[in-house]
PDB file of N, CA and C in Angstrom:
ATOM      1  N   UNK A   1       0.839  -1.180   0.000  1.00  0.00           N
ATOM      2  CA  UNK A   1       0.000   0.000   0.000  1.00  0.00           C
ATOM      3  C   UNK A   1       0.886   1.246   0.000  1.00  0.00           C
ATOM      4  N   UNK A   2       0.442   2.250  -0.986  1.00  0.00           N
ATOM      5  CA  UNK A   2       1.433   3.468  -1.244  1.00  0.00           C
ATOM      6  C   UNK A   2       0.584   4.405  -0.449  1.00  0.00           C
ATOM      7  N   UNK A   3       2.033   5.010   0.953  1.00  0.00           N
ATOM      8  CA  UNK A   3       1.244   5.872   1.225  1.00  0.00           C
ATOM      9  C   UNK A   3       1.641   7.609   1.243  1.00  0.00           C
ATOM     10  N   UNK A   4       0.776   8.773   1.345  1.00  0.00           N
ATOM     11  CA  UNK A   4       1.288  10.173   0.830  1.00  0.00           C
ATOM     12  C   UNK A   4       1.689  10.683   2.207  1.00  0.00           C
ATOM     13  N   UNK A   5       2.458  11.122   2.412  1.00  0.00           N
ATOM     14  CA  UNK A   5       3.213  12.150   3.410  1.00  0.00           C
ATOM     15  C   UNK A   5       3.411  13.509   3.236  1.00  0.00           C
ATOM     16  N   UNK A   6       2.790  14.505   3.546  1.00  0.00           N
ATOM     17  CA  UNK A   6       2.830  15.569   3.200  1.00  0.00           C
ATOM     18  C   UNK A   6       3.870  16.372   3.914  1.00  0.00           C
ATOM     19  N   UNK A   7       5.162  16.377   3.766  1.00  0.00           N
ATOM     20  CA  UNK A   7       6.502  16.762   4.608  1.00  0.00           C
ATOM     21  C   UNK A   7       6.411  18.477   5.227  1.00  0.00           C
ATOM     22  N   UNK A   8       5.752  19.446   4.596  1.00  0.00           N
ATOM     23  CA  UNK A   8       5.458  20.969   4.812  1.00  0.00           C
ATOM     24  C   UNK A   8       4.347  21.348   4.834  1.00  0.00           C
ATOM     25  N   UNK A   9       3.988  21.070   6.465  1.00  0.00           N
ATOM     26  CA  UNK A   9       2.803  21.440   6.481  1.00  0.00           C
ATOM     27  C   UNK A   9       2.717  22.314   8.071  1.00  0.00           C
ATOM     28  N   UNK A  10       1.907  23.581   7.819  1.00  0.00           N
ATOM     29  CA  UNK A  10       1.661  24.392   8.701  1.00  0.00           C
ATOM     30  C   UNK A  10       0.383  24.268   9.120  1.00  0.00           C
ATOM     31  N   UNK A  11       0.018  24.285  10.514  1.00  0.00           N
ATOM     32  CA  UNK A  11      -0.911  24.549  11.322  1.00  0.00           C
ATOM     33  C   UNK A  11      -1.185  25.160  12.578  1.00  0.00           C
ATOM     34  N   UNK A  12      -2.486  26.547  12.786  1.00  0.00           N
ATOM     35  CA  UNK A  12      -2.565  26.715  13.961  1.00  0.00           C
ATOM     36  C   UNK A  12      -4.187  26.755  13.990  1.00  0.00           C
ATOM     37  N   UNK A  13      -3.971  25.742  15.011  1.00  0.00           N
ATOM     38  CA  UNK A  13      -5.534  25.090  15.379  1.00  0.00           C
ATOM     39  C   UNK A  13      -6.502  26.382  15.710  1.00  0.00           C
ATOM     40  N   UNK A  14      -7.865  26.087  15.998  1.00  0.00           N
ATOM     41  CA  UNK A  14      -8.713  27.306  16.328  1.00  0.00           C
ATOM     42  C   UNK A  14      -8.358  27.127  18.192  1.00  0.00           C
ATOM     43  N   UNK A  15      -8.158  25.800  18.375  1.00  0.00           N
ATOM     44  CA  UNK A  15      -8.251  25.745  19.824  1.00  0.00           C
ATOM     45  C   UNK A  15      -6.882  26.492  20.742  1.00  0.00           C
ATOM     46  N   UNK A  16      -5.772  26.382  19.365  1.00  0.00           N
ATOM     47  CA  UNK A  16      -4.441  26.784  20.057  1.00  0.00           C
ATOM     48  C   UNK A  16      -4.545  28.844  20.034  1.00  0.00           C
ATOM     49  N   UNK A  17      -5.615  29.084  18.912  1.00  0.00           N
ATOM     50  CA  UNK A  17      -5.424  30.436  18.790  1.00  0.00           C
ATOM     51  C   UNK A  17      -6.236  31.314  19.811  1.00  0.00           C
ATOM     52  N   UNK A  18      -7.329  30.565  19.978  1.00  0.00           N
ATOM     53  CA  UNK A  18      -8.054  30.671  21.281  1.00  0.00           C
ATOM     54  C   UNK A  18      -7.190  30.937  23.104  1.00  0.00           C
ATOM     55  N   UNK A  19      -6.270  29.561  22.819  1.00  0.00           N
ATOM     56  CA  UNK A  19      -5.289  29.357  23.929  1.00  0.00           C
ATOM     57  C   UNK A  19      -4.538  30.780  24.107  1.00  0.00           C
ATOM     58  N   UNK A  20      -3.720  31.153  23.032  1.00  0.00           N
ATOM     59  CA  UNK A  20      -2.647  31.759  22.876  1.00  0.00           C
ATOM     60  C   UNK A  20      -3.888  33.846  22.910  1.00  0.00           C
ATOM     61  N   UNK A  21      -4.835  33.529  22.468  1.00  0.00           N
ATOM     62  CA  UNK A  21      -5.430  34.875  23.237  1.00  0.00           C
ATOM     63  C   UNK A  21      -5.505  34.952  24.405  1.00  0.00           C
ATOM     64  N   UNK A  22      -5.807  33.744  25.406  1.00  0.00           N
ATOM     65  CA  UNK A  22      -6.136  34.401  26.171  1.00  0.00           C
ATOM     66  C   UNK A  22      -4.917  34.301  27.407  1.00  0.00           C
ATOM     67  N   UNK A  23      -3.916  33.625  27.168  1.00  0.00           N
ATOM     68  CA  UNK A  23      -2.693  33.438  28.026  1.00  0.00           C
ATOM     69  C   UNK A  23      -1.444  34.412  27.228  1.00  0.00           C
ATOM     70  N   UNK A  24      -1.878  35.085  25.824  1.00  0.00           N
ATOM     71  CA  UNK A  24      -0.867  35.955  25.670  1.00  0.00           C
ATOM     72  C   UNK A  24      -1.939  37.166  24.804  1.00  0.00           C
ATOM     73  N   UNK A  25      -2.670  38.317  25.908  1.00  0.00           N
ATOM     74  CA  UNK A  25      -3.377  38.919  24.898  1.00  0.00           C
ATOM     75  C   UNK A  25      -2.481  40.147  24.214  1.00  0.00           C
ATOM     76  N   UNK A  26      -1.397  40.454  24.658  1.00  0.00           N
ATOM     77  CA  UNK A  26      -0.392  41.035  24.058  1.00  0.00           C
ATOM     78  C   UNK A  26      -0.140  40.886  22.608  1.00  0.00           C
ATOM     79  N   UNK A  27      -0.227  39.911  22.051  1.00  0.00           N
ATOM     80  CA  UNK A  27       0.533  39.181  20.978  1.00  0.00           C
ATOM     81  C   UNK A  27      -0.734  39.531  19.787  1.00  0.00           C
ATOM     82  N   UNK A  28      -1.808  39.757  20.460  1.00  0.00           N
ATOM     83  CA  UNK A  28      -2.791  40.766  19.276  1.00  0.00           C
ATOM     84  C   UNK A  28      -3.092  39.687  18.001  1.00  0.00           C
ATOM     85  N   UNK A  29      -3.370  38.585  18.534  1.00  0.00           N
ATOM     86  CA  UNK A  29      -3.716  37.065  17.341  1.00  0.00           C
ATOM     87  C   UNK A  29      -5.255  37.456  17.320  1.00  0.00           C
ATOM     88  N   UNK A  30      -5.097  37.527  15.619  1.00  0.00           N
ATOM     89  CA  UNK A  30      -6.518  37.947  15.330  1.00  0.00           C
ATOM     90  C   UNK A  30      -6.962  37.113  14.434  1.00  0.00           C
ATOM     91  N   UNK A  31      -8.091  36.129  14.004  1.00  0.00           N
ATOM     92  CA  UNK A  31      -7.830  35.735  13.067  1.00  0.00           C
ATOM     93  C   UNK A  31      -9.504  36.024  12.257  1.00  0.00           C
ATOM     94  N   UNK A  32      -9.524  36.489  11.056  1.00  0.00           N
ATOM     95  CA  UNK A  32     -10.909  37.298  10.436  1.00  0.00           C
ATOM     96  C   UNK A  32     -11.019  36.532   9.241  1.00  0.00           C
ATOM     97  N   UNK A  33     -12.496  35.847   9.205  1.00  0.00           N
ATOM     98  CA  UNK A  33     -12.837  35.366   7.842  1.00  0.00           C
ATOM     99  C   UNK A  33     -12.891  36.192   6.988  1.00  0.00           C
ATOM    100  N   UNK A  34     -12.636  36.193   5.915  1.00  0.00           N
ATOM    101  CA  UNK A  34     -12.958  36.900   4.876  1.00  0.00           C
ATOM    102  C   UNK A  34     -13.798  35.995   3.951  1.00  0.00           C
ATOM    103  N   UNK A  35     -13.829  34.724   3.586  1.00  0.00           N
ATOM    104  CA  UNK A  35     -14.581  33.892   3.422  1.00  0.00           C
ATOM    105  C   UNK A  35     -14.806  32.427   3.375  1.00  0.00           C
ATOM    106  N   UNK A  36     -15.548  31.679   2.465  1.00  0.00           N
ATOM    107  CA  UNK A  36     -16.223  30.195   3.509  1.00  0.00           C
ATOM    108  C   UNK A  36     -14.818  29.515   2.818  1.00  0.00           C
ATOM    109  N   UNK A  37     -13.812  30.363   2.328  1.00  0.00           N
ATOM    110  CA  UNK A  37     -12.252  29.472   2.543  1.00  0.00           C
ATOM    111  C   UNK A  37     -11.035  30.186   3.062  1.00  0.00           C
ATOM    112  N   UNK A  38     -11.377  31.545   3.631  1.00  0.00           N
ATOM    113  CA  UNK A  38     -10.182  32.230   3.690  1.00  0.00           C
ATOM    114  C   UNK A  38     -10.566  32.993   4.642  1.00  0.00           C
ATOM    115  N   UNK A  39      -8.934  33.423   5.452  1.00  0.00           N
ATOM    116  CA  UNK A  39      -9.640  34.821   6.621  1.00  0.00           C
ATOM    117  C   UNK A  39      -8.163  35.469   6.627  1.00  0.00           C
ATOM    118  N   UNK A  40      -7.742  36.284   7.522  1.00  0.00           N
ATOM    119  CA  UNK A  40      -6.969  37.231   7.681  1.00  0.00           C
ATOM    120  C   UNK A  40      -6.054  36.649   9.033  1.00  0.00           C
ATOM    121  N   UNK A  41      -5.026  36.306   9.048  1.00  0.00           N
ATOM    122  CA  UNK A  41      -4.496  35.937  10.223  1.00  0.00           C
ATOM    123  C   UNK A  41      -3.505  37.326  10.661  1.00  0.00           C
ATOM    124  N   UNK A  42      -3.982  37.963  12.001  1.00  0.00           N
ATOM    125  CA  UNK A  42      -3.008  38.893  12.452  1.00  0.00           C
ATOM    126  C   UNK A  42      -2.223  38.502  13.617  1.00  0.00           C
ATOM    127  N   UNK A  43      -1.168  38.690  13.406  1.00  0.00           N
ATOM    128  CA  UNK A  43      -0.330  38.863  14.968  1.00  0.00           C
ATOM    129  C   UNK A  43       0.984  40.116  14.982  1.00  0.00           C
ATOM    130  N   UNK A  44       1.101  40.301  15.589  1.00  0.00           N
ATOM    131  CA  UNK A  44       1.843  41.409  16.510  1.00  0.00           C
ATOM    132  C   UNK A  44       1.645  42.796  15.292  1.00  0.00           C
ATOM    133  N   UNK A  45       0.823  42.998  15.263  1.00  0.00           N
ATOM    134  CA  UNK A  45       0.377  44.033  14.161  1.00  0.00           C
ATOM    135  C   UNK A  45       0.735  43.212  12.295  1.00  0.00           C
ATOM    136  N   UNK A  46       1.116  42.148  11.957  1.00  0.00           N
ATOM    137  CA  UNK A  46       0.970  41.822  10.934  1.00  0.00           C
ATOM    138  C   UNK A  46       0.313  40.921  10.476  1.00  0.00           C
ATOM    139  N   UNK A  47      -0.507  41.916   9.212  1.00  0.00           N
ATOM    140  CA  UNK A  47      -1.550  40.830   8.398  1.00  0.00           C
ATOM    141  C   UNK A  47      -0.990  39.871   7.415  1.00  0.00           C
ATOM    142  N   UNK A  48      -1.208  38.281   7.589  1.00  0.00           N
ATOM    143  CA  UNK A  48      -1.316  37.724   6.437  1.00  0.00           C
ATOM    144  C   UNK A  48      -2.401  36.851   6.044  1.00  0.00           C
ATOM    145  N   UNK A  49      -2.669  37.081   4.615  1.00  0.00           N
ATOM    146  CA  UNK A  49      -3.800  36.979   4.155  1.00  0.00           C
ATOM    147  C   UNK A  49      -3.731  36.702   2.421  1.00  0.00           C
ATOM    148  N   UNK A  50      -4.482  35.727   2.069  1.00  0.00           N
ATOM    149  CA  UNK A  50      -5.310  35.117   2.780  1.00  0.00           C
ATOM    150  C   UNK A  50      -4.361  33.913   3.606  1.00  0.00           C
ATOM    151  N   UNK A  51      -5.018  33.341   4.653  1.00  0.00           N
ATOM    152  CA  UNK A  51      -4.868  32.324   5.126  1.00  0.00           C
ATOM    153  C   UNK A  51      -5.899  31.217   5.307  1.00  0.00           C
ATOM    154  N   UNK A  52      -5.654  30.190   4.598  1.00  0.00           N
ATOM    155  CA  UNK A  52      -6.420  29.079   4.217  1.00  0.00           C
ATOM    156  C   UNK A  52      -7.455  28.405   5.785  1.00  0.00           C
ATOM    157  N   UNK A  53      -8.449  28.149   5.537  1.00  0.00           N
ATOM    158  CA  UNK A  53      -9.408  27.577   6.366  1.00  0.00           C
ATOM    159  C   UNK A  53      -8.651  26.499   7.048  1.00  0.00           C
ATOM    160  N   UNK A  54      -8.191  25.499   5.876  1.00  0.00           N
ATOM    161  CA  UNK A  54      -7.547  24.159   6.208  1.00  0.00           C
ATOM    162  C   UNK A  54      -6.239  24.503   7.597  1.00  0.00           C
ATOM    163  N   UNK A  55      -5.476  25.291   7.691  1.00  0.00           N
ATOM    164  CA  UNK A  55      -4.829  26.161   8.243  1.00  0.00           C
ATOM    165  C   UNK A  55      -4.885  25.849   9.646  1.00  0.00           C
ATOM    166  N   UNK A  56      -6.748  26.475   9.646  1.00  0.00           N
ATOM    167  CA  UNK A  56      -7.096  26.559  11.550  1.00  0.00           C
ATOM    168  C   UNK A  56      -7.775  25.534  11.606  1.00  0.00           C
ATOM    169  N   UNK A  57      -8.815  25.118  10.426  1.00  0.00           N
ATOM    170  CA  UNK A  57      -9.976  24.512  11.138  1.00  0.00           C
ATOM    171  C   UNK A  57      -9.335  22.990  10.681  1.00  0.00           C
ATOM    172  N   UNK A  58      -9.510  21.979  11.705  1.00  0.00           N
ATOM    173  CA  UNK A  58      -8.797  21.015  11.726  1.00  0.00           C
ATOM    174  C   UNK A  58     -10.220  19.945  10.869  1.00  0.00           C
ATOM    175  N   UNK A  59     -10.792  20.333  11.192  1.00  0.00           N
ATOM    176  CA  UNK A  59     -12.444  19.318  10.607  1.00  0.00           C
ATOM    177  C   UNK A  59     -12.159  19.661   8.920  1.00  0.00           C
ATOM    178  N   UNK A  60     -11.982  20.617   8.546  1.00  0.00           N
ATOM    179  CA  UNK A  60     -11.497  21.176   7.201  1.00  0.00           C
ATOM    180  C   UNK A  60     -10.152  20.868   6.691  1.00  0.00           C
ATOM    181  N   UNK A  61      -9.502  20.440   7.903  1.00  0.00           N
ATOM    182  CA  UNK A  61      -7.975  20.226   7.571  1.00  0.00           C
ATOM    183  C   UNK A  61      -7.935  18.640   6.674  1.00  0.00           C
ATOM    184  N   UNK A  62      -8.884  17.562   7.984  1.00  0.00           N
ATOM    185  CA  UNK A  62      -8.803  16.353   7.149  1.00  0.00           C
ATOM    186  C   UNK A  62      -9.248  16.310   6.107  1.00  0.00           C
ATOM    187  N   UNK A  63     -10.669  17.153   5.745  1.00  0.00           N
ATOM    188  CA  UNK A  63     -11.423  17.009   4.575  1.00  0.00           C
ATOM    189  C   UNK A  63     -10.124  17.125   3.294  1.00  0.00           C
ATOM    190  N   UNK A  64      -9.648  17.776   3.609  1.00  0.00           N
ATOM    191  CA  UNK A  64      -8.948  18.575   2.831  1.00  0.00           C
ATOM    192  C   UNK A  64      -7.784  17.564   2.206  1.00  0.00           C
ATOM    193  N   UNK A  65      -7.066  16.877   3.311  1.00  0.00           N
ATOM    194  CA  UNK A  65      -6.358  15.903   2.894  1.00  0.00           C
ATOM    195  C   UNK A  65      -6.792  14.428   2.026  1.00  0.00           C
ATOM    196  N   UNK A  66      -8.215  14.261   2.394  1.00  0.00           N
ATOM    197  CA  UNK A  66      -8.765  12.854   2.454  1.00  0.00           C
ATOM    198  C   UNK A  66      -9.092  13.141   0.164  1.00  0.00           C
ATOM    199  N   UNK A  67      -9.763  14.404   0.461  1.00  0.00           N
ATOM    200  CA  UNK A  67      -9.735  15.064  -0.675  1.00  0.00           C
ATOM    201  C   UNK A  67      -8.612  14.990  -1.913  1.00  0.00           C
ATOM    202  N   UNK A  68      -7.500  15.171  -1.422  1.00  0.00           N
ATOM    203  CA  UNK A  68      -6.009  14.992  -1.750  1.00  0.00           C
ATOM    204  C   UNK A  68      -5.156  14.033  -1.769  1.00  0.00           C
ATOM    205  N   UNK A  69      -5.777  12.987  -1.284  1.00  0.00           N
ATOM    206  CA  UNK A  69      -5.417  11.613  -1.028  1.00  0.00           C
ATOM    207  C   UNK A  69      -4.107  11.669  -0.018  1.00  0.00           C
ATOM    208  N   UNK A  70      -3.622  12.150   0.762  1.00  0.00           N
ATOM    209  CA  UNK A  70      -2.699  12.450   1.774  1.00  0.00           C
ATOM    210  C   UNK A  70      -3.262  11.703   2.902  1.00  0.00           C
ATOM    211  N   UNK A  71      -2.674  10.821   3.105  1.00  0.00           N
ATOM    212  CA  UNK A  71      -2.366  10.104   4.515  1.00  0.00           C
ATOM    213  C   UNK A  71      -1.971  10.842   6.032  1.00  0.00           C
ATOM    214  N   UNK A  72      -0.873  11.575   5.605  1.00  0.00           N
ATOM    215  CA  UNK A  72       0.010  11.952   6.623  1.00  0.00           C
ATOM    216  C   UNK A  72       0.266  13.148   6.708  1.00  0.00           C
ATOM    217  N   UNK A  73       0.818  14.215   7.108  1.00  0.00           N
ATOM    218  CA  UNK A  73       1.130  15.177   7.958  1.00  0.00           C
ATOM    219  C   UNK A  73       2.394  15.641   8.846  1.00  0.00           C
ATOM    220  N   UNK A  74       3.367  16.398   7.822  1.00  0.00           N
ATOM    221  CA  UNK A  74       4.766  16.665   9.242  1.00  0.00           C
ATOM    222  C   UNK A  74       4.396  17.862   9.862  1.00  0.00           C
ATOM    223  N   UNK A  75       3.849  18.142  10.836  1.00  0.00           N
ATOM    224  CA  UNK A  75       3.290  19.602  11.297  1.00  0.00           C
ATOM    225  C   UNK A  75       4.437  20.461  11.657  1.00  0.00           C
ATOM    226  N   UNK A  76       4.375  21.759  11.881  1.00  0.00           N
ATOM    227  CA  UNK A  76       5.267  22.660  11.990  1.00  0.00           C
ATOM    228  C   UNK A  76       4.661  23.815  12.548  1.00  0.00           C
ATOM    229  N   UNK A  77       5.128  24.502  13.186  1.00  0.00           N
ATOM    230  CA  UNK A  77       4.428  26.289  13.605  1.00  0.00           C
ATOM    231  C   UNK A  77       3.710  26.671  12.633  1.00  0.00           C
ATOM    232  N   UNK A  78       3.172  27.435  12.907  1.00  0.00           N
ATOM    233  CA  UNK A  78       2.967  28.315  11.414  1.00  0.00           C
ATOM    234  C   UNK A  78       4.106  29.251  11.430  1.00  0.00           C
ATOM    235  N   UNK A  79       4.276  30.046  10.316  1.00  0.00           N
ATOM    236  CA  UNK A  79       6.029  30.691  10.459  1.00  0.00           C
ATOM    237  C   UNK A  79       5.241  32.001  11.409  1.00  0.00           C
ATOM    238  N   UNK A  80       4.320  32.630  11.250  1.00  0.00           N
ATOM    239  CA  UNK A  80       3.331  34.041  12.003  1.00  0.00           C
ATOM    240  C   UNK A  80       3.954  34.170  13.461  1.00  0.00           C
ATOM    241  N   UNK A  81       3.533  32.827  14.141  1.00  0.00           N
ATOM    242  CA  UNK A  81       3.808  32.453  15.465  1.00  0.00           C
ATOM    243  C   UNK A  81       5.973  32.846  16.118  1.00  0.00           C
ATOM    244  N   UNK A  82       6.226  33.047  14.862  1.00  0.00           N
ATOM    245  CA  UNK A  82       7.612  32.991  15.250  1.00  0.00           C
ATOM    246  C   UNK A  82       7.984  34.654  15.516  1.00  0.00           C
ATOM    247  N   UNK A  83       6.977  35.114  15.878  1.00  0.00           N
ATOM    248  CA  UNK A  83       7.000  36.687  15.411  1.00  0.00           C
ATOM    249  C   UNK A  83       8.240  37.322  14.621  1.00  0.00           C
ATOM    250  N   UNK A  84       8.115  37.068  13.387  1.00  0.00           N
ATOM    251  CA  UNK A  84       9.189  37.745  11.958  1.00  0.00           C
ATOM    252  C   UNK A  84       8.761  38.789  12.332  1.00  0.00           C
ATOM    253  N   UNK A  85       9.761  40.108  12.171  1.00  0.00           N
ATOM    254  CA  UNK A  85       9.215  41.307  11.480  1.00  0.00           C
ATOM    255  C   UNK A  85       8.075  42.218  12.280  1.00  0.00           C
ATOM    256  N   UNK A  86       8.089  41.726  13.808  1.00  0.00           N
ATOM    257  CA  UNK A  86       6.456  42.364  13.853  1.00  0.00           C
ATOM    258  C   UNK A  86       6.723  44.241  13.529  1.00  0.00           C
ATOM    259  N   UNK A  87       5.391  44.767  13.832  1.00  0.00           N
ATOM    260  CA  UNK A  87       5.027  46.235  13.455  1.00  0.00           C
ATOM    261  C   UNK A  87       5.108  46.793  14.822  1.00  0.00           C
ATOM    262  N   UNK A  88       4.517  45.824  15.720  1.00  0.00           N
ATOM    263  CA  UNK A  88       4.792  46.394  16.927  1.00  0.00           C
ATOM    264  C   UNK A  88       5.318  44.915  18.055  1.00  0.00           C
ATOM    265  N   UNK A  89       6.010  45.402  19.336  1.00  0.00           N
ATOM    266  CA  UNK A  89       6.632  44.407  19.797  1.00  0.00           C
ATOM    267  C   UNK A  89       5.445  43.978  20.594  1.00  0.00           C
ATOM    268  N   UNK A  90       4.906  42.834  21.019  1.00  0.00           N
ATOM    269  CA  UNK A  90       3.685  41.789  21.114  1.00  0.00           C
ATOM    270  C   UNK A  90       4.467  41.961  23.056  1.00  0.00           C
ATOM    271  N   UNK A  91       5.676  42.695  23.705  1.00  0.00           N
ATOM    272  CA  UNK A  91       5.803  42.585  24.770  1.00  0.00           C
ATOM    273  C   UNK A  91       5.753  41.213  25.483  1.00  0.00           C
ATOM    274  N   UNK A  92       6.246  39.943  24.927  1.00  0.00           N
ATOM    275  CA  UNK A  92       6.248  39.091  25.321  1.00  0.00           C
ATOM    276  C   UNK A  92       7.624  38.430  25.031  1.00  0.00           C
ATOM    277  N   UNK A  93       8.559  36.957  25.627  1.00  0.00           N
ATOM    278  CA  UNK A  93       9.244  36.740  25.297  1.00  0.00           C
ATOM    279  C   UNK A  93       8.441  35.083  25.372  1.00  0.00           C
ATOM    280  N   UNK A  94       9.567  34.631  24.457  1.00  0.00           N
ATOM    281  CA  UNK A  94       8.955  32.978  24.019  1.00  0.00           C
ATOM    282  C   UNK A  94      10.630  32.238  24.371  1.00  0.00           C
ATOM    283  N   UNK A  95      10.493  31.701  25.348  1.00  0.00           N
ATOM    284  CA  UNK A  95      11.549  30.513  25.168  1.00  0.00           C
ATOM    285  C   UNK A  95      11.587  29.449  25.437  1.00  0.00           C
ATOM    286  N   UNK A  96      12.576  28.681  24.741  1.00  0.00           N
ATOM    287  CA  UNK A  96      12.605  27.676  24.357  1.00  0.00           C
ATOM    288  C   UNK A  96      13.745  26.852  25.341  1.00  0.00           C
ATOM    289  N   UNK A  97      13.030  25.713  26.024  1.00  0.00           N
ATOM    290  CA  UNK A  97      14.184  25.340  26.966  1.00  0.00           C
ATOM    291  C   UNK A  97      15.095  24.084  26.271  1.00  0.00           C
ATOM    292  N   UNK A  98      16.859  24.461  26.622  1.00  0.00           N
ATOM    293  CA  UNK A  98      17.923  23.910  25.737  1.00  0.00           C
ATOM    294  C   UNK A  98      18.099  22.814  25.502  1.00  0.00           C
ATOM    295  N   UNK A  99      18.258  22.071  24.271  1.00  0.00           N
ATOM    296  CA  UNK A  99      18.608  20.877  24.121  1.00  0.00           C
ATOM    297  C   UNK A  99      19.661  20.024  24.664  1.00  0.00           C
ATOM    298  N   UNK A 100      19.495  18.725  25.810  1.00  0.00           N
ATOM    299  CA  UNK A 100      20.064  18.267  26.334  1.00  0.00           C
ATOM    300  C   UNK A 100      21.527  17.964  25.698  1.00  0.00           C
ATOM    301  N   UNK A 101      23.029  17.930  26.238  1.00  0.00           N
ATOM    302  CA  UNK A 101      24.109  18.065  25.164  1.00  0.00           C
ATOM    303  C   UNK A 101      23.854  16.469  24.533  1.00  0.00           C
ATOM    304  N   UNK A 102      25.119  16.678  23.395  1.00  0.00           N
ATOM    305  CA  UNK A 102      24.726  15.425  22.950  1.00  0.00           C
ATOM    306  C   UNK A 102      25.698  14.294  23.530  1.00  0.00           C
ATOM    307  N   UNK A 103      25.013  12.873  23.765  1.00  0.00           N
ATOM    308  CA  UNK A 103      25.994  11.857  24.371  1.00  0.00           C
ATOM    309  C   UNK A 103      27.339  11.930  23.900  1.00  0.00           C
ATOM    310  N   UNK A 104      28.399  11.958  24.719  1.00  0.00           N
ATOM    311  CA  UNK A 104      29.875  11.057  23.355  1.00  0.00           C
ATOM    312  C   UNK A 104      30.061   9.850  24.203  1.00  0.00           C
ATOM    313  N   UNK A 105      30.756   9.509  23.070  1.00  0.00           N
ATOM    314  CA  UNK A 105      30.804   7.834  23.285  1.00  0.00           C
ATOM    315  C   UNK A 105      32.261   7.834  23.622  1.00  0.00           C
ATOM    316  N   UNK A 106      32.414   6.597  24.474  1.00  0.00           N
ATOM    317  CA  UNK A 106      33.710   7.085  24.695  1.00  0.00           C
ATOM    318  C   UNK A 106      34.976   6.199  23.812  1.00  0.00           C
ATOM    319  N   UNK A 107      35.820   6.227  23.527  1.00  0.00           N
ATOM    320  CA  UNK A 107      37.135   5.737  22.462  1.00  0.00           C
ATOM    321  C   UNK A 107      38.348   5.995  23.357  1.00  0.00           C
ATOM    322  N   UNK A 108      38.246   4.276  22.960  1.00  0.00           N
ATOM    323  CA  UNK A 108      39.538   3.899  23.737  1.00  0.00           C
ATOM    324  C   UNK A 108      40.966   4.124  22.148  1.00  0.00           C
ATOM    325  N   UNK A 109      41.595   5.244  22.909  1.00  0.00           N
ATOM    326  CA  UNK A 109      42.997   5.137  22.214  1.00  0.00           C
ATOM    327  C   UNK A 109      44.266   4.655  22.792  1.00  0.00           C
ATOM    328  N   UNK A 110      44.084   3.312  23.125  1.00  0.00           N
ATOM    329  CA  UNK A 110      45.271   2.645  23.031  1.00  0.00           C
ATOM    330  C   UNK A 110      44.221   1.128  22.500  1.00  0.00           C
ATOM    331  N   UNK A 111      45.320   0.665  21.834  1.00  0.00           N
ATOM    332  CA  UNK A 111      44.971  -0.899  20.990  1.00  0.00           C
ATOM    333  C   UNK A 111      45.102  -2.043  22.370  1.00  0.00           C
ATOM    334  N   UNK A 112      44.299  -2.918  22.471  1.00  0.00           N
ATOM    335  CA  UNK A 112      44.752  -4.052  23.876  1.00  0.00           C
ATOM    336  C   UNK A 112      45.739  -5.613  23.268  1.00  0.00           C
ATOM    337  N   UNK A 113      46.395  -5.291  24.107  1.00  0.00           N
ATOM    338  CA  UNK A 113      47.445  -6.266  23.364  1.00  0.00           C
ATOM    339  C   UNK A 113      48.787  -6.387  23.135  1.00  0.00           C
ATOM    340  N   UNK A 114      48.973  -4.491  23.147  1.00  0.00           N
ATOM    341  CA  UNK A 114      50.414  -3.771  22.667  1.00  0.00           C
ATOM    342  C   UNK A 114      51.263  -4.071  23.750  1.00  0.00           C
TER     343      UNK A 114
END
C-alpha cells in the first residue's frame, strides 16, 4: 500500500489560537474570515492573508487531505507564530528550553594487546 506524506505542512488550530489569546493577549492574534475558505491571520500588528481555512480549522484540515489523497502530515508552527518582522513588539518573550548536550561515546585510544 502506497502511502502520501505531506513533509510541509503548517498549522494553527482554532483551539491553540483561542489558547494563545487568552494566556498571551499582548501578541494581538486575530484571526478574520474573509470567506467560507479564507480569513486574515493577524499577529503582533501583521496581516497575512489570505490564510487558508484548512490552516485553523482542523475538521477542514482532514477534509482537505482525504480530498487529496494524503495520509500523513509533518506539522510545523505556522512561520506568524515565530514573530518575523512584527510592526509592533507583542511585549512578550517565548523561550525555548535547551537541548540536552549530545551523548559522546567514549574511544579507547590505546589498541589491547600492545
Amino acid at each position: 500500500m502506497t502511502r502520501t506524506i505531506d513533509t510541509h505542512t503548517h498549522v494553527l488550530a482554532d483551539a491553540t489560537i483561542k489558547l494563545l489569546q487568552k494566556e498571551i493577549p499582548r501578541l494581538g492574534l486575530n484571526l478574520t474570515p474573509i470567506d467560507a475558505d479564507t480569513a486574515m491571520l493577524e499577529v503582533a500588528g501583521v496581516r497575512y492573508r489570505p490564510f487558508p481555512r484548512g490552516g485553523h480549522d482542523m475538521t477542514r484540515r482532514f477534509a482537505d487531505m482525504a480530498a487529496t489523497e494524503v495520509d500523513m502530515h509533518v506539522l510545523s508552527a505556522t512561520p506568524q507564530t515565530w514573530l518575523y518582522n512584527p510592526r509592533r513588539k507583542p511585549g512578550c518573550t517565548i523561550r525555548i528550553p535547551p537541548s540536552p548536550p549530545p551523548r559522546r561515546q567514549s574511544r579507547t585510544t590505546r589498541s589491547r594487546g600492545s
